[in-house]
C-alpha atoms as a PDB file:
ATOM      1  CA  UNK A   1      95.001  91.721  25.369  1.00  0.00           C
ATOM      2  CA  UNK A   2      97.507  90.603  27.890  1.00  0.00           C
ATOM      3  CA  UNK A   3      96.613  90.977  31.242  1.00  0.00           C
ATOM      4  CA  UNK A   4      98.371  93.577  33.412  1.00  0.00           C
ATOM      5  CA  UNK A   5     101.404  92.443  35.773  1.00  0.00           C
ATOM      6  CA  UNK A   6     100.212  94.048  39.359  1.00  0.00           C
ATOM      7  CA  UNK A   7     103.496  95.901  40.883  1.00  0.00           C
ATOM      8  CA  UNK A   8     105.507  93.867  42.839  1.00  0.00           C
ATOM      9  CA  UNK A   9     105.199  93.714  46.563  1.00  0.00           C
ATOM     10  CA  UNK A  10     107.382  96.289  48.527  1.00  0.00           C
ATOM     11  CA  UNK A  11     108.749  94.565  51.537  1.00  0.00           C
ATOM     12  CA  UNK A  12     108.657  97.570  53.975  1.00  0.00           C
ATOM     13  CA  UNK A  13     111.455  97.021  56.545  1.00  0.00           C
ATOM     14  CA  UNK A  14     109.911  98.049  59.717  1.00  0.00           C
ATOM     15  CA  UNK A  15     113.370  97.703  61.724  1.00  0.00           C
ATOM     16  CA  UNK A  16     114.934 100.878  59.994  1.00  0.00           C
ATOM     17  CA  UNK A  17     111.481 102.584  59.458  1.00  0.00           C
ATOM     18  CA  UNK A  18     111.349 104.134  63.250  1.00  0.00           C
ATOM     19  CA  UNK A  19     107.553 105.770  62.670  1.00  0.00           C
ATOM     20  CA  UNK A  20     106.605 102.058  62.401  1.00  0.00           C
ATOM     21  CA  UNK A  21     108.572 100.592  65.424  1.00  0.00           C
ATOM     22  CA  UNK A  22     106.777 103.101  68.170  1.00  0.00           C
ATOM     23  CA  UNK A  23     103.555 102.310  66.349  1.00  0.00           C
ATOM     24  CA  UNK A  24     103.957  98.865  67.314  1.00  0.00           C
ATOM     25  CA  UNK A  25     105.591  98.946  70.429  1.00  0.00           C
ATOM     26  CA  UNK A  26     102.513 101.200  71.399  1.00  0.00           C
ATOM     27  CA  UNK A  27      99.899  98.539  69.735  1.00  0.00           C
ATOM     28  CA  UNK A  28     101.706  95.867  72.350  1.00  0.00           C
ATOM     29  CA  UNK A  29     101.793  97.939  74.808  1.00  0.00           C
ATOM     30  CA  UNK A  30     105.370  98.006  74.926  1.00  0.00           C
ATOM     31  CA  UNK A  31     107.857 100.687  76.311  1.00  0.00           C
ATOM     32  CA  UNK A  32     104.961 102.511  77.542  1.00  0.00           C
ATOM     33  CA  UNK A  33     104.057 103.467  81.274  1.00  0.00           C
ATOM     34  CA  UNK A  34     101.525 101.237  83.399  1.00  0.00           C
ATOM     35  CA  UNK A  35      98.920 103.062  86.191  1.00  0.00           C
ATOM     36  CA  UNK A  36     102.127 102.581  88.371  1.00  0.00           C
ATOM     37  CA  UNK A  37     104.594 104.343  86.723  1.00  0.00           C
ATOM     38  CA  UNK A  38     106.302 101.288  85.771  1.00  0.00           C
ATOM     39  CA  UNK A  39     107.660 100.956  82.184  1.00  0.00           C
ATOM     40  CA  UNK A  40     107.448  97.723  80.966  1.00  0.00           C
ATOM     41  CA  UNK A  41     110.557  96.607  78.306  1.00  0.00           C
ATOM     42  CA  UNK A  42     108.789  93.530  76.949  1.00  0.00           C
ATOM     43  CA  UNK A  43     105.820  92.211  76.823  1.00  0.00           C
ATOM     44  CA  UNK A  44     106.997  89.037  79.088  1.00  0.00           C
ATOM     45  CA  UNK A  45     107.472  91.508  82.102  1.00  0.00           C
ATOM     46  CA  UNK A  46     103.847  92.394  81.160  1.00  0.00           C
ATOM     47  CA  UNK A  47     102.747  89.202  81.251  1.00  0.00           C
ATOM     48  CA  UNK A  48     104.567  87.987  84.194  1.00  0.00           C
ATOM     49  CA  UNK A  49     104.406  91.283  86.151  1.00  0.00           C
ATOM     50  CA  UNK A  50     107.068  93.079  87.916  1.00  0.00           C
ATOM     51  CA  UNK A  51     107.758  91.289  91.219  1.00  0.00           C
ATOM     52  CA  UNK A  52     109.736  94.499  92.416  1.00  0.00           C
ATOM     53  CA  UNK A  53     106.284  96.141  93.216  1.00  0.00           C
ATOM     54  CA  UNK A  54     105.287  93.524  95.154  1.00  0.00           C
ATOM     55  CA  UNK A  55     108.184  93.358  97.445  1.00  0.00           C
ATOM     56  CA  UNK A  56     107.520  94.513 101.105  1.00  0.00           C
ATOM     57  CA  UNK A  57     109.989  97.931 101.777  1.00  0.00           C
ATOM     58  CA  UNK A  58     110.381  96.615 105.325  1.00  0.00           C
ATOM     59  CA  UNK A  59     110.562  98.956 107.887  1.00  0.00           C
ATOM     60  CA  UNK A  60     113.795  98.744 109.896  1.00  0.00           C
ATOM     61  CA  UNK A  61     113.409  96.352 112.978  1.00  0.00           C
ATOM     62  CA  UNK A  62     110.560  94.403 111.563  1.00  0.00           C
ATOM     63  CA  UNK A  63     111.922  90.864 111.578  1.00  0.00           C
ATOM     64  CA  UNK A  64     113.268  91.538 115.016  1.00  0.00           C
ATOM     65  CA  UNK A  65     109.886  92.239 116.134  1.00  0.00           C
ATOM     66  CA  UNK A  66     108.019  89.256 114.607  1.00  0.00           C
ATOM     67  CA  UNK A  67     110.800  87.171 116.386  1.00  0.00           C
ATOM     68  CA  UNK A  68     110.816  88.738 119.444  1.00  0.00           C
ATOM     69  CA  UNK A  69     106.996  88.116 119.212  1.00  0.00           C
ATOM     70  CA  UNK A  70     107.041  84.733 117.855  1.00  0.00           C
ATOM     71  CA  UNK A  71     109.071  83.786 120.860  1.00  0.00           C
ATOM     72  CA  UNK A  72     106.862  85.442 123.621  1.00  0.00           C
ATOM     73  CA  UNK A  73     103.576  83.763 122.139  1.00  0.00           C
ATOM     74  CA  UNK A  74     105.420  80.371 122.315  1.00  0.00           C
ATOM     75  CA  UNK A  75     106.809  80.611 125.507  1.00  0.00           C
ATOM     76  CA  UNK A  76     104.101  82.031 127.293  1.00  0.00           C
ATOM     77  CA  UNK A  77     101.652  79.131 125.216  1.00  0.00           C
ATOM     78  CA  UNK A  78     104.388  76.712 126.631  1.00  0.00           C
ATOM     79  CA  UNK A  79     104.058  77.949 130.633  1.00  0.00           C
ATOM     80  CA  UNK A  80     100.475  78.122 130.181  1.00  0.00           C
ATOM     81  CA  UNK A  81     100.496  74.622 129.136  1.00  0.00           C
ATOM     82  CA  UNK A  82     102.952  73.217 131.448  1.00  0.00           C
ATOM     83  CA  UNK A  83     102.742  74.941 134.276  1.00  0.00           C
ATOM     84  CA  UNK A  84      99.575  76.684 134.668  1.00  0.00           C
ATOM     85  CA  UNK A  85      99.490  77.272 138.396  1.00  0.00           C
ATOM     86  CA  UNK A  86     102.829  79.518 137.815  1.00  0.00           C
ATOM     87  CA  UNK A  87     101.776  81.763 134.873  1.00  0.00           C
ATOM     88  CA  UNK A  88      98.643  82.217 137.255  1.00  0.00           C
ATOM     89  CA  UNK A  89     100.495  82.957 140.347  1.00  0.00           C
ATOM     90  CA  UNK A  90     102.847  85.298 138.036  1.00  0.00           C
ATOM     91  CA  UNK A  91     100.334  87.494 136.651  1.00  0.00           C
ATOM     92  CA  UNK A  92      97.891  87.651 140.127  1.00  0.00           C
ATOM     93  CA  UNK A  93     100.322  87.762 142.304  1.00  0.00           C
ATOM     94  CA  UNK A  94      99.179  84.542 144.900  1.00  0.00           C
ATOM     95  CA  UNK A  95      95.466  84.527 143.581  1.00  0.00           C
ATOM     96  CA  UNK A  96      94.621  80.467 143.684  1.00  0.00           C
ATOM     97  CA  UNK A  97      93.813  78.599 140.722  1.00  0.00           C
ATOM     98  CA  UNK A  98      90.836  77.006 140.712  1.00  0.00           C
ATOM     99  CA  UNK A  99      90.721  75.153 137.623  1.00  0.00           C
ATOM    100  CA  UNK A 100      93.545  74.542 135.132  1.00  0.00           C
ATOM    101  CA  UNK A 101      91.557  73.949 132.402  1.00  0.00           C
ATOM    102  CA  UNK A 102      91.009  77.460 130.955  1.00  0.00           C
ATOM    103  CA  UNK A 103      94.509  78.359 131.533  1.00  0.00           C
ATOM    104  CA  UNK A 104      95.395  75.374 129.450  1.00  0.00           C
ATOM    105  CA  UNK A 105      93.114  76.504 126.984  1.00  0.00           C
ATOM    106  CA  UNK A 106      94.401  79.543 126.628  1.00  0.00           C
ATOM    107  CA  UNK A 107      98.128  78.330 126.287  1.00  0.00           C
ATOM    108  CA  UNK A 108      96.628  76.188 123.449  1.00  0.00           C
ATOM    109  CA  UNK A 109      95.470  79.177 121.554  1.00  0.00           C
ATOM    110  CA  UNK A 110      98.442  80.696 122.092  1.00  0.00           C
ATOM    111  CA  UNK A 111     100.637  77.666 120.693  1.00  0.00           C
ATOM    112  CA  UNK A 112      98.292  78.218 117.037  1.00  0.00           C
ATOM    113  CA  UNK A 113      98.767  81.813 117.086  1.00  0.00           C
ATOM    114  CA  UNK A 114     102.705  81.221 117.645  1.00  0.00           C
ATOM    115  CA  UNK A 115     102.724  78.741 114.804  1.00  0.00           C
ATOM    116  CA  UNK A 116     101.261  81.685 112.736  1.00  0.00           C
ATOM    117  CA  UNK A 117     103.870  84.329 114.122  1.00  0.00           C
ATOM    118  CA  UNK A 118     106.715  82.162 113.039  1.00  0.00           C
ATOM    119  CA  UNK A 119     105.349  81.430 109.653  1.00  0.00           C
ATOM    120  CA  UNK A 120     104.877  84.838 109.220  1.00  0.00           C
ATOM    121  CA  UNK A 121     108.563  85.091 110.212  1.00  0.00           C
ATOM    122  CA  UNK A 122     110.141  83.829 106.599  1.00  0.00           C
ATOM    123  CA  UNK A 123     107.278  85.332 104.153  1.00  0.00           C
ATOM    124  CA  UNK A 124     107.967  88.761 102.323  1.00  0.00           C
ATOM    125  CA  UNK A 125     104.192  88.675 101.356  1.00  0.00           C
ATOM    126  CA  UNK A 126     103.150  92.233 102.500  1.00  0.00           C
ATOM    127  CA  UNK A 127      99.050  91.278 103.359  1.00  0.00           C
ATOM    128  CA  UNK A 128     100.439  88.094 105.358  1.00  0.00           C
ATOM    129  CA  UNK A 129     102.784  90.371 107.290  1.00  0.00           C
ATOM    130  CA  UNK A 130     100.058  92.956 107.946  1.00  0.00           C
ATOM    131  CA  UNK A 131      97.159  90.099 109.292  1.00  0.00           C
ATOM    132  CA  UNK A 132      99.803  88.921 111.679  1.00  0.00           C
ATOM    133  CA  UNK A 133     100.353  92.086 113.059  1.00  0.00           C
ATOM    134  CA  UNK A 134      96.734  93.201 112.865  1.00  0.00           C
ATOM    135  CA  UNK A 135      96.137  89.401 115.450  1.00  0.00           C
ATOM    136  CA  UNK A 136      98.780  90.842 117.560  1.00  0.00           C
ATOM    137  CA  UNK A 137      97.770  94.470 117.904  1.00  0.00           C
ATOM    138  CA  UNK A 138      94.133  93.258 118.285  1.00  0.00           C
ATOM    139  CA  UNK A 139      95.453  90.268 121.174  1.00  0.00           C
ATOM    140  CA  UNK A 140      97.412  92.539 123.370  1.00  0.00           C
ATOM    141  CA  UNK A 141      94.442  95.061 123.400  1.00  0.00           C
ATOM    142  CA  UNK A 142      92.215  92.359 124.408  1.00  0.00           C
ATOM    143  CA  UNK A 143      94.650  91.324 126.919  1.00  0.00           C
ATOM    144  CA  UNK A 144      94.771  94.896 128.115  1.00  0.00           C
ATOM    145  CA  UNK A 145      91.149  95.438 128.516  1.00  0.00           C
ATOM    146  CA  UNK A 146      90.329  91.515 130.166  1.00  0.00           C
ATOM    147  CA  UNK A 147      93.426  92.826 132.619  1.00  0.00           C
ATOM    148  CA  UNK A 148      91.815  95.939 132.954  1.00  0.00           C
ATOM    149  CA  UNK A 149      88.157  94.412 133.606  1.00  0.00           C
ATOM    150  CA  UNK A 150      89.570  91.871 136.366  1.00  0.00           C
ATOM    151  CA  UNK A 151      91.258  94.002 138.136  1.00  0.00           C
ATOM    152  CA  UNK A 152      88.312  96.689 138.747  1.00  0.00           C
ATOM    153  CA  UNK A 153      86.222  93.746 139.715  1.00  0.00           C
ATOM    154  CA  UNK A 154      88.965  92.022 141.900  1.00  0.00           C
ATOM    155  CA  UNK A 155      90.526  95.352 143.375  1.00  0.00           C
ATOM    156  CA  UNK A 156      94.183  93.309 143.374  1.00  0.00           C
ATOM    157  CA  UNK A 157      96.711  95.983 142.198  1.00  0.00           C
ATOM    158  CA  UNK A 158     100.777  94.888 142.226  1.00  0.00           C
ATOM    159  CA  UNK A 159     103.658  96.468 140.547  1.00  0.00           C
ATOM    160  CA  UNK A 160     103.512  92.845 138.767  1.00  0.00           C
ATOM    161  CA  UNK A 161     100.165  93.692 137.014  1.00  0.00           C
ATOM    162  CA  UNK A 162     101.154  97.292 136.408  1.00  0.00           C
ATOM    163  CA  UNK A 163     104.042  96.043 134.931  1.00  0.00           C
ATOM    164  CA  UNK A 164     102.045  93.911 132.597  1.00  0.00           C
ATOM    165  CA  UNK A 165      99.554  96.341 131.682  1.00  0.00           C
ATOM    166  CA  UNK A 166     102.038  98.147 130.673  1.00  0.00           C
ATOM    167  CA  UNK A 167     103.926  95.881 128.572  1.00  0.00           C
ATOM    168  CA  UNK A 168     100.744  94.736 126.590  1.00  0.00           C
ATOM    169  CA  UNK A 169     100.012  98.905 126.213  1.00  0.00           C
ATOM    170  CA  UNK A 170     104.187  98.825 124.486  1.00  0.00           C
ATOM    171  CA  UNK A 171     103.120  95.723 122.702  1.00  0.00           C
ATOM    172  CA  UNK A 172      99.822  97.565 120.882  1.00  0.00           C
ATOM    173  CA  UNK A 173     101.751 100.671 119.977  1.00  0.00           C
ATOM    174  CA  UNK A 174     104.411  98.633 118.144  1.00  0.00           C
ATOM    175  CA  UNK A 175     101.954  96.729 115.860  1.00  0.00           C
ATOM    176  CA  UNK A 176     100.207  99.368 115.228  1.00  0.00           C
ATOM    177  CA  UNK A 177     102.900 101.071 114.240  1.00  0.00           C
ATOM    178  CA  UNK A 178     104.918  98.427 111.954  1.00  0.00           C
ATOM    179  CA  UNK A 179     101.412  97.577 110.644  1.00  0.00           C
ATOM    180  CA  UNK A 180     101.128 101.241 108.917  1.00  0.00           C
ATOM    181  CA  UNK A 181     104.793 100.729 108.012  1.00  0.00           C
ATOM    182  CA  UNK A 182     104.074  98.263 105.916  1.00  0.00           C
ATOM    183  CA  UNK A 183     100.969  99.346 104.542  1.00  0.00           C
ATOM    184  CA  UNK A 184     102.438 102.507 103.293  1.00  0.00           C
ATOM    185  CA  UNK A 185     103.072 103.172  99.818  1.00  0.00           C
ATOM    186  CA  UNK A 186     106.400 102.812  98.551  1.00  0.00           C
ATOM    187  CA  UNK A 187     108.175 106.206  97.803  1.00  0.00           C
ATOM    188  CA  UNK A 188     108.942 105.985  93.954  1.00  0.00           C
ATOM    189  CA  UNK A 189     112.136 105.849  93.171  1.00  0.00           C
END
């Protein structure tokens, strides 16, 4: 007895048969949404992720602000360095100095939080971005309240101090707020 032929093999031609496409496409992952919202169109921009979601939505005036305050840390870190019995007399109106060395110190902390404002100047990393404006927001407040403090305990009030209590009081509300900003969700589109 001869031994039976099996059938031959049917090619099935998955291209035309549509059934069988969204079957795979949904196996891969493919074409479907992500926890996002974002539909992927290959697995590639799977793999490699979408780098749209990651971009910073920045808030209008940002970059201006970082500037601005990349510029004040540096040149008040460079008076404060230089010419400490000036930034002294500036803010105390008169008061003597009686030792440079703290001033200097504190010009030279200045100078390393400058060199972080302006590398925070040319990232678009959103969490770099936030820190620095989290070490300015949290500065300026502690400059406010050491102001504060020495001025209860030295009883020296000028429209020079006011002034600056006030400025550092500006310079905490506009952190703050482009720190939200930038945390926020981005609106989908």
């Amino acid at each position: 007895m001869a031994a039976k032929q099996p059938p031959p093999l049917m090619k099935k031609h998955s291209q035309t048969d549509l059934v069988s496409r969204l079957k795979t496409r949904k196996i891969l992952g493919v074409g479907g949404e992500d926890d996002d919202g974002e539909v992927h169109r290959s697995k590639i921009s799977q793999v490699l992720g979408n780098e749209i979601k990651f971009a910073v939505r920045e808030p209008l005036g940002l970059r201006v602000w970082q500037f601005a305050s990349a510029v004040l840390f540096s040149g008040i870190a460079i008076m404060a360095l230089a010419f400490p019995d000036q930034l002294y007399d500036a803010v105390f109106d008169g008061a003597q100095v009686t030792s440079k060395t703290p001033i200097r110190l504190y010009g030279g902390a200045l100078l390393s939080i400058s060199l972080i404002m302006w590398n925070a100047l040319y990232t678009a990393e959103k969490v770099i971005i936030r820190w620095t404006l989290l070490t300015e927001a949290c500065y300026f407040g502690v400059q406010f309240l050491v102001i504060t403090a020495t001025l209860a305990e030295t009883g020296l009030v000028s429209l020079g101090i006011l002034l600056l209590l006030a400025s550092r009081l500006l310079f905490v509300v506009i952190s703050v707020y482009y720190y939200y900003q930038v945390g926020r969700k981005p609106k989908k589109v």
